[in-house]
Protein backbone atom coordinates (compact mmCIF):
# COMPACT_ATOMS: atom_id res chain seq x y z
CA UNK A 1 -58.15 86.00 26.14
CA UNK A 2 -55.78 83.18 27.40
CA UNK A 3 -53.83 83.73 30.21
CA UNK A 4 -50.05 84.98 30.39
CA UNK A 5 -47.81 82.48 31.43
CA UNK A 6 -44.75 83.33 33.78
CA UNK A 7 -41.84 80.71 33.68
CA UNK A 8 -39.49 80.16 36.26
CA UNK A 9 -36.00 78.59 34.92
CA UNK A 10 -32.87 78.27 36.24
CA UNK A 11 -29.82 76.04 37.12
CA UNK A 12 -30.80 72.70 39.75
CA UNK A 13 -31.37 74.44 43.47
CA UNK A 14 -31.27 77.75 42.45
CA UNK A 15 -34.36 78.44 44.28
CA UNK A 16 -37.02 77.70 41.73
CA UNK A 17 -39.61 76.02 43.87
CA UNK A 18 -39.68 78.39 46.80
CA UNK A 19 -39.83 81.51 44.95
CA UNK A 20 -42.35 80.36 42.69
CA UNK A 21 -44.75 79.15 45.33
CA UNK A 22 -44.90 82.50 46.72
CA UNK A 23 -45.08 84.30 43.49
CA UNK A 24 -48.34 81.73 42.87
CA UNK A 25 -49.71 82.75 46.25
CA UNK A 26 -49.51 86.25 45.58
CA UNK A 27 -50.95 86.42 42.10
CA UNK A 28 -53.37 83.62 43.03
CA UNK A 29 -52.36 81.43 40.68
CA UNK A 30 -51.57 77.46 40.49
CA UNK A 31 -48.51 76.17 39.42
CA UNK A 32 -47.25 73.92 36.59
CA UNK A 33 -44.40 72.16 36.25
CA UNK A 34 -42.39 71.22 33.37
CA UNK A 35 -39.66 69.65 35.01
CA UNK A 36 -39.75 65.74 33.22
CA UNK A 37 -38.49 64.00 36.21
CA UNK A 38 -40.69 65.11 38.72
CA UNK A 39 -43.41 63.79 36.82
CA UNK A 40 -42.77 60.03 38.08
CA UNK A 41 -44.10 59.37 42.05
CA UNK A 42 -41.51 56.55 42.78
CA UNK A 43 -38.56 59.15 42.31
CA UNK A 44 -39.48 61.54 44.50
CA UNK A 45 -36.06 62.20 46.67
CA UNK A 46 -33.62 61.86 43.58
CA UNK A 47 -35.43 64.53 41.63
CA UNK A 48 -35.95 66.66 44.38
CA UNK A 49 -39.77 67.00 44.74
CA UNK A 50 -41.16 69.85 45.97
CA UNK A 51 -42.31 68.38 49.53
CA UNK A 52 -45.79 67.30 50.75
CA UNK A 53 -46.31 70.77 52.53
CA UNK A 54 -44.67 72.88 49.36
CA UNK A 55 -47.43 71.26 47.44
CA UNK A 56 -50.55 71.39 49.76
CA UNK A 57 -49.52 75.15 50.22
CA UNK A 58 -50.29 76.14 46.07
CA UNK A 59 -52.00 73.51 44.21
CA UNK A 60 -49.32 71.88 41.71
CA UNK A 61 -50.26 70.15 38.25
CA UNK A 62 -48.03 67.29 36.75
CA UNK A 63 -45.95 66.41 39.73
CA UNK A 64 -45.91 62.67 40.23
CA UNK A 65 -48.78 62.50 38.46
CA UNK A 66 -47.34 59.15 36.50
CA UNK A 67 -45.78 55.75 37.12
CA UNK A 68 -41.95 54.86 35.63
CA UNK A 69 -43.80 52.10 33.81
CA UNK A 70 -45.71 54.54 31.98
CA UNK A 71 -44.52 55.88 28.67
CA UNK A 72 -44.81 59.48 28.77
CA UNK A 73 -43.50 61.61 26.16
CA UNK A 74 -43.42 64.89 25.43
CA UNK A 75 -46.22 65.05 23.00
CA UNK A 76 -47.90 63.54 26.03
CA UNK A 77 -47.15 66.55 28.12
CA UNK A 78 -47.66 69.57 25.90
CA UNK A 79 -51.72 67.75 25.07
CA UNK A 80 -52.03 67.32 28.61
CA UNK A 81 -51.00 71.12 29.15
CA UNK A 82 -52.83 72.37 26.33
CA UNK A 83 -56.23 71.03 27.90
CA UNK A 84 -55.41 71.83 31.56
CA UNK A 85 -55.18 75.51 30.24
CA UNK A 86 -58.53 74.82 28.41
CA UNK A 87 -60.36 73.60 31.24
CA UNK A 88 -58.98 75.44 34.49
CA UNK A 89 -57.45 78.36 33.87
CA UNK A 90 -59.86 80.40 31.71
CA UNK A 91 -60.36 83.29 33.63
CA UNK A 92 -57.12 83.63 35.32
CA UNK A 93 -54.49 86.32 34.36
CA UNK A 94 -51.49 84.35 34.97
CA UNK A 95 -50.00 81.10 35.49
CA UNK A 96 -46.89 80.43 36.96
CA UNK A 97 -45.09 77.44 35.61
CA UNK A 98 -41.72 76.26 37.01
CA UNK A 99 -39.11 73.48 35.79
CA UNK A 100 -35.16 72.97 34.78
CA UNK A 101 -36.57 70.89 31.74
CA UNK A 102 -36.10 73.40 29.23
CA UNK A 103 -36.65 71.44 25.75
CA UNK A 104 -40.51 70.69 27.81
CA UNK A 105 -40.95 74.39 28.30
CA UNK A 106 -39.90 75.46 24.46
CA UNK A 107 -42.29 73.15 23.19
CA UNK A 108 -45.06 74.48 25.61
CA UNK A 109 -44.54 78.09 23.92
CA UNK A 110 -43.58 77.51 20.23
CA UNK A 111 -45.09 73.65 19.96
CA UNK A 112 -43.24 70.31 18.73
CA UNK A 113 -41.11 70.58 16.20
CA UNK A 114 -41.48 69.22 12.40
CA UNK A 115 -39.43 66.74 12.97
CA UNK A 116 -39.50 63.90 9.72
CA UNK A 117 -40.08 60.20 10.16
CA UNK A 118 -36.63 58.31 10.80
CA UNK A 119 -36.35 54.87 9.85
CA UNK A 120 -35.92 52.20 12.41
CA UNK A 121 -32.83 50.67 11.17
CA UNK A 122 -30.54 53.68 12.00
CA UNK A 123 -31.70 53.79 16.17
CA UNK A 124 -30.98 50.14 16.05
CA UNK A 125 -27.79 50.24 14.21
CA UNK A 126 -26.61 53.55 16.45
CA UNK A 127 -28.40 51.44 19.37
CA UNK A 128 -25.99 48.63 18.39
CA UNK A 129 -22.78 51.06 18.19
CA UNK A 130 -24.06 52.08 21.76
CA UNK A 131 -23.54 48.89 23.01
CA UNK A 132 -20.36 47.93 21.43
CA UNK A 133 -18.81 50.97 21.62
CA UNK A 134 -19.84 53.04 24.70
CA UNK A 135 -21.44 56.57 25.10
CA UNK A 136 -18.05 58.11 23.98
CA UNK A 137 -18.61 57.12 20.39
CA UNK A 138 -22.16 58.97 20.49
CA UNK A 139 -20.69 62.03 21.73
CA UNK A 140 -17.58 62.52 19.05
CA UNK A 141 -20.20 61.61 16.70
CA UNK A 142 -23.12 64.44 17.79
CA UNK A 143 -19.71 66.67 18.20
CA UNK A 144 -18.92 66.07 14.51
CA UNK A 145 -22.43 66.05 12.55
CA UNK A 146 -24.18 68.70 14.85
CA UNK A 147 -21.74 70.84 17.45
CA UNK A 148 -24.65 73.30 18.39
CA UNK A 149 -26.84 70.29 19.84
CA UNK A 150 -23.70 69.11 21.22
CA UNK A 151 -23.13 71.81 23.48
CA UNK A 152 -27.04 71.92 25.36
CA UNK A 153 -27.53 68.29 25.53
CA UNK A 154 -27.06 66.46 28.59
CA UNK A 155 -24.14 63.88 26.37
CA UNK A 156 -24.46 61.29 29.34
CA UNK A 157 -28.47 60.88 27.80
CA UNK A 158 -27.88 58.08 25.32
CA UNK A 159 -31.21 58.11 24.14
CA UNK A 160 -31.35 61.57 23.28
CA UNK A 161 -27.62 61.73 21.38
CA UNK A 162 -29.01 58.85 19.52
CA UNK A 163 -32.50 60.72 18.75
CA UNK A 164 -30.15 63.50 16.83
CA UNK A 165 -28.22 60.80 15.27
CA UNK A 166 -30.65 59.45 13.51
CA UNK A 167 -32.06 62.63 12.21
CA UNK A 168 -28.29 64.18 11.29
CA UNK A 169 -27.61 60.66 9.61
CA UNK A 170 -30.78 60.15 7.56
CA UNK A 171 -31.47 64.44 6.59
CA UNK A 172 -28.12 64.92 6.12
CA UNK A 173 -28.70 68.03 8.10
CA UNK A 174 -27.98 68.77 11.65
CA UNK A 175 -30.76 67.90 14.19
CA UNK A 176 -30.50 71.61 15.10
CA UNK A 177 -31.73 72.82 12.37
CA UNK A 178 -35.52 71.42 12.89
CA UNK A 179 -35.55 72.98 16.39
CA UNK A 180 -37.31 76.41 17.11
CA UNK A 181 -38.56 75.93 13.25
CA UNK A 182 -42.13 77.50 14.38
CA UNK A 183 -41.06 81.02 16.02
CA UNK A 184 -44.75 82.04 16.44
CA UNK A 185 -45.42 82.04 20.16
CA UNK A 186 -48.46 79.45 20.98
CA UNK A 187 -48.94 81.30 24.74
CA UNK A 188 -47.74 84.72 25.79
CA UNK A 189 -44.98 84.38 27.62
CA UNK A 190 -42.75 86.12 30.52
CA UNK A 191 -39.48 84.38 30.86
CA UNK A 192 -38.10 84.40 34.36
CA UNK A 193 -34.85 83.30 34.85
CA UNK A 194 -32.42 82.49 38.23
CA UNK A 195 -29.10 82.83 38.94
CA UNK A 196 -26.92 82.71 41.70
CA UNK A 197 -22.65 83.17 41.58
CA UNK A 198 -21.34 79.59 40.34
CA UNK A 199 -19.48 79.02 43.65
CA UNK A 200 -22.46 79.41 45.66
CA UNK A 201 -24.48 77.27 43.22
CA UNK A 202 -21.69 74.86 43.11
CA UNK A 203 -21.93 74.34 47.06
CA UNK A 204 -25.71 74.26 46.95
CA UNK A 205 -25.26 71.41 44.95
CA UNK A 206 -23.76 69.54 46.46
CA UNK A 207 -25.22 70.45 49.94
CA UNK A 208 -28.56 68.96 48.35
CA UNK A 209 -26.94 65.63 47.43
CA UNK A 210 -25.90 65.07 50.75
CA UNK A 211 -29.67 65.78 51.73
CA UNK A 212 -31.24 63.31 49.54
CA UNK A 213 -28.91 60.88 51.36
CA UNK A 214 -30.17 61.85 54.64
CA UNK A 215 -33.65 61.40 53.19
CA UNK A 216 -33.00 58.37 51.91
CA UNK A 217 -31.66 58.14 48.46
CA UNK A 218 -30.26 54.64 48.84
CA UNK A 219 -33.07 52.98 49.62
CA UNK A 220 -35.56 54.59 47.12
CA UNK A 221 -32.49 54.35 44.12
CA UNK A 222 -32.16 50.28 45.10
CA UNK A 223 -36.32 50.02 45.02
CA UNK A 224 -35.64 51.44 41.77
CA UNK A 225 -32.35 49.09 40.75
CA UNK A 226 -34.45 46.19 38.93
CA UNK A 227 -36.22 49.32 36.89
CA UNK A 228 -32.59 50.21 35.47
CA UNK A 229 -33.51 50.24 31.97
CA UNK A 230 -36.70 52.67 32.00
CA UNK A 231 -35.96 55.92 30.28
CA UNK A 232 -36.80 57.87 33.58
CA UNK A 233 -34.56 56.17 35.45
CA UNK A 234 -31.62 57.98 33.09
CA UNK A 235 -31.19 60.58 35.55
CA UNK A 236 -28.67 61.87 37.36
CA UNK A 237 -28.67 60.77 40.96
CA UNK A 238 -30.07 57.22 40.41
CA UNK A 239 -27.79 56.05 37.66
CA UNK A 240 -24.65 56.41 38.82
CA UNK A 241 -25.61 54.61 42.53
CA UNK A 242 -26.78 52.07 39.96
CA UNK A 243 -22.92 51.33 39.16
CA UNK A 244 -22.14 51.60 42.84
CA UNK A 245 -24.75 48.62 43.35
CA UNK A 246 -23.26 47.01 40.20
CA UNK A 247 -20.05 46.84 41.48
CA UNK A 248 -18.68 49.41 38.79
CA UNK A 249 -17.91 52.40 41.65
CA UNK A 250 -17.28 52.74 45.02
CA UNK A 251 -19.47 54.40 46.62
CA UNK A 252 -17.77 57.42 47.54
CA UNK A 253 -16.90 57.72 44.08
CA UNK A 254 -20.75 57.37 43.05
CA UNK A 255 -21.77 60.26 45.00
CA UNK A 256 -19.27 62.31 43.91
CA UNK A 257 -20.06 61.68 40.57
CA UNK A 258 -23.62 62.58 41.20
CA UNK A 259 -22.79 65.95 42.43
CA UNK A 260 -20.31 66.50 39.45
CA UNK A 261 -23.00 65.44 37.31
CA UNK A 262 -25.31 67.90 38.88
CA UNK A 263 -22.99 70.73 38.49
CA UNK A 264 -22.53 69.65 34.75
CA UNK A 265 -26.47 69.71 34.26
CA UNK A 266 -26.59 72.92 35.77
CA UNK A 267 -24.29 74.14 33.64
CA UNK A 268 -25.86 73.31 30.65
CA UNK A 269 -29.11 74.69 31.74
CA UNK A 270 -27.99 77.94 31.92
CA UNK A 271 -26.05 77.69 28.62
CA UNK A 272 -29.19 76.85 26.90
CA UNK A 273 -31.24 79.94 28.79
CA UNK A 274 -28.14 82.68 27.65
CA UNK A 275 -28.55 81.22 24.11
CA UNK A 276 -32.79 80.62 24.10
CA UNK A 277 -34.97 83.56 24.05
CA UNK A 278 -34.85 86.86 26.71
CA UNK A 279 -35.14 86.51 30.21
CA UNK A 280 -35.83 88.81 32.71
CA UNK A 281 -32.78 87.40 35.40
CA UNK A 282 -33.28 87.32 39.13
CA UNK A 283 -30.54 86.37 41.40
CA UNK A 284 -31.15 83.20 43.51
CA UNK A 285 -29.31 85.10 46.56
CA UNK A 286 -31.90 87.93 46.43
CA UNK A 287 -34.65 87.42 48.82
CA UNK A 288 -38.17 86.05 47.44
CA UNK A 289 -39.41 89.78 48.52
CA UNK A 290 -36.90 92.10 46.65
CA UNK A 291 -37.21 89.01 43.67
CA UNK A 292 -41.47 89.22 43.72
CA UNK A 293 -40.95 93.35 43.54
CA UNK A 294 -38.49 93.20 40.79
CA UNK A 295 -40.95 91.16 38.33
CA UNK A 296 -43.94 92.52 40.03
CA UNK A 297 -42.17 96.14 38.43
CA UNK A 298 -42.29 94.05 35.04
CA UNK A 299 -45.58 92.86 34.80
CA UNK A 300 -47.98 95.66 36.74
């Protein structure tokens, strides 16, 4: 019998990776992660990385496991996963598997979906209205041809407004409407999800950015600078210090924009979890003891 998974979601700082290290140590299980940032080792601070002693405490699968220069995608990830379950987790009764990259997780339960071949010409030509145009054109345009997918992408993501674009344009449907196609359940699932009040989350926030600067941020965004055009270095935190170092923001106004960027993905996040699937909600400002007996309740 394959094992049941447990999946920790949530908003950005919530409390993900601390609560589910001890859930993994008390269940003896490892831990994997479907967060699509943390994948790449040379973005360790901006993505917040669970730290060197976080990960030697529970052993953690597909954290900075690749290189920016690698293409990874998410067909990638979910054969990866598939055979990682296959090989090393046969006789366990549950894995714990933690991430904010929600689209990565979806796939992981319910597989890819049957998406149909899109012609080249339309990315180039929407690639080419990109350019010429700015992101503000893609995001009236998603808003018109498919308003659902509007309101749980991340709309400063060029690449992946255009990737509905191109689907809307050449179906004629909305890109929507090929997601969640499959609703058979590939892996038995328990869906945990944080929360914590939006003021508090808010300040957490924004606490963290002013960590990673502490940490270093600045010097591991301008290693990072000559790599602007990789599609992992689209990510809040590193692009918009990319405009500071262009000469497009100040800085004070680049770090502000990171943290209202942050607030705006966490946001989003939790809009997709209230309109994806059932949770079993935990509140970030619990402590990881009263949080462990209140799913421990659920699945014992």
């Amino acid at each position: 019998m394959s094992p049941k998974l447990i999946t920790i979601s949530g908003p950005t700082c919530v409390g993900k990776t601390s609560f589910s290290i001890e859930l993994a140590k008390k269940i003896d299980s490892e831990i994997i992660s479907f967060d699509s940032r943390q994948f790449y080792r040379e973005m360790s601070i901006g993505t917040a990385a669970p730290s060197k002693d976080e990960l030697n405490s529970v052993k953690h699968h597909f954290i900075q496991h690749k290189s920016i220069h690698e293409i990874y995608t998410i067909n990638d990830y979910i054969i990866d996963f598939d055979n990682l379950i296959k090989k090393s987790f046969n006789k366990s009764r549950y894995i714990v598997l933690v991430g904010g990259s929600n689209l990565y997780l979806k796939s992981v339960i319910y597989g890819l979906d049957n998406i149909p071949q899109i012609p080249k010409e339309i990315r180039f030509q929407l690639n080419f209205d990109y350019k010429k145009k700015g992101i503000t054109y893609l995001q009236n345009l998603l808003k018109k041809l498919d308003y659902n997918y509007y309101k749980n992408v991340d709309i400063q993501n060029h690449r992946r407004m255009i990737r509905a674009l191109e689907v809307s344009i050449f179906t004629k449907k909305p890109f929507s409407d090929f997601l969640s196609s499959n609703k058979k359940e590939r892996y038995n699932n328990l869906s945990v999800a944080m929360n914590i009040d939006r003021t508090s989350l808010y300040k957490m926030i924004n606490s963290r950015v002013d960590k990673m600067l502490e940490s270093g941020l600045i010097d591991e965004a301008k290693r990072l600078h000559k790599f602007k055009d990789l599609n992992a270095l689209n990510t809040i935190g590193y692009k918009e210090l990319f405009e500071y170092f262009e000469g497009r923001l100040s800085y004070e106004d680049s770090i502000e924009l990171i943290k209202t960027n942050s607030r705006r993905f966490a946001k989003k996040q939790l809009t997709w979890l209230n309109n994806n699937g059932s949770h079993l909600w935990i509140k970030g400002s619990e402590s990881i003891k009263n949080n462990l007996k209140i799913l421990f309740q659920k699945i014992l």
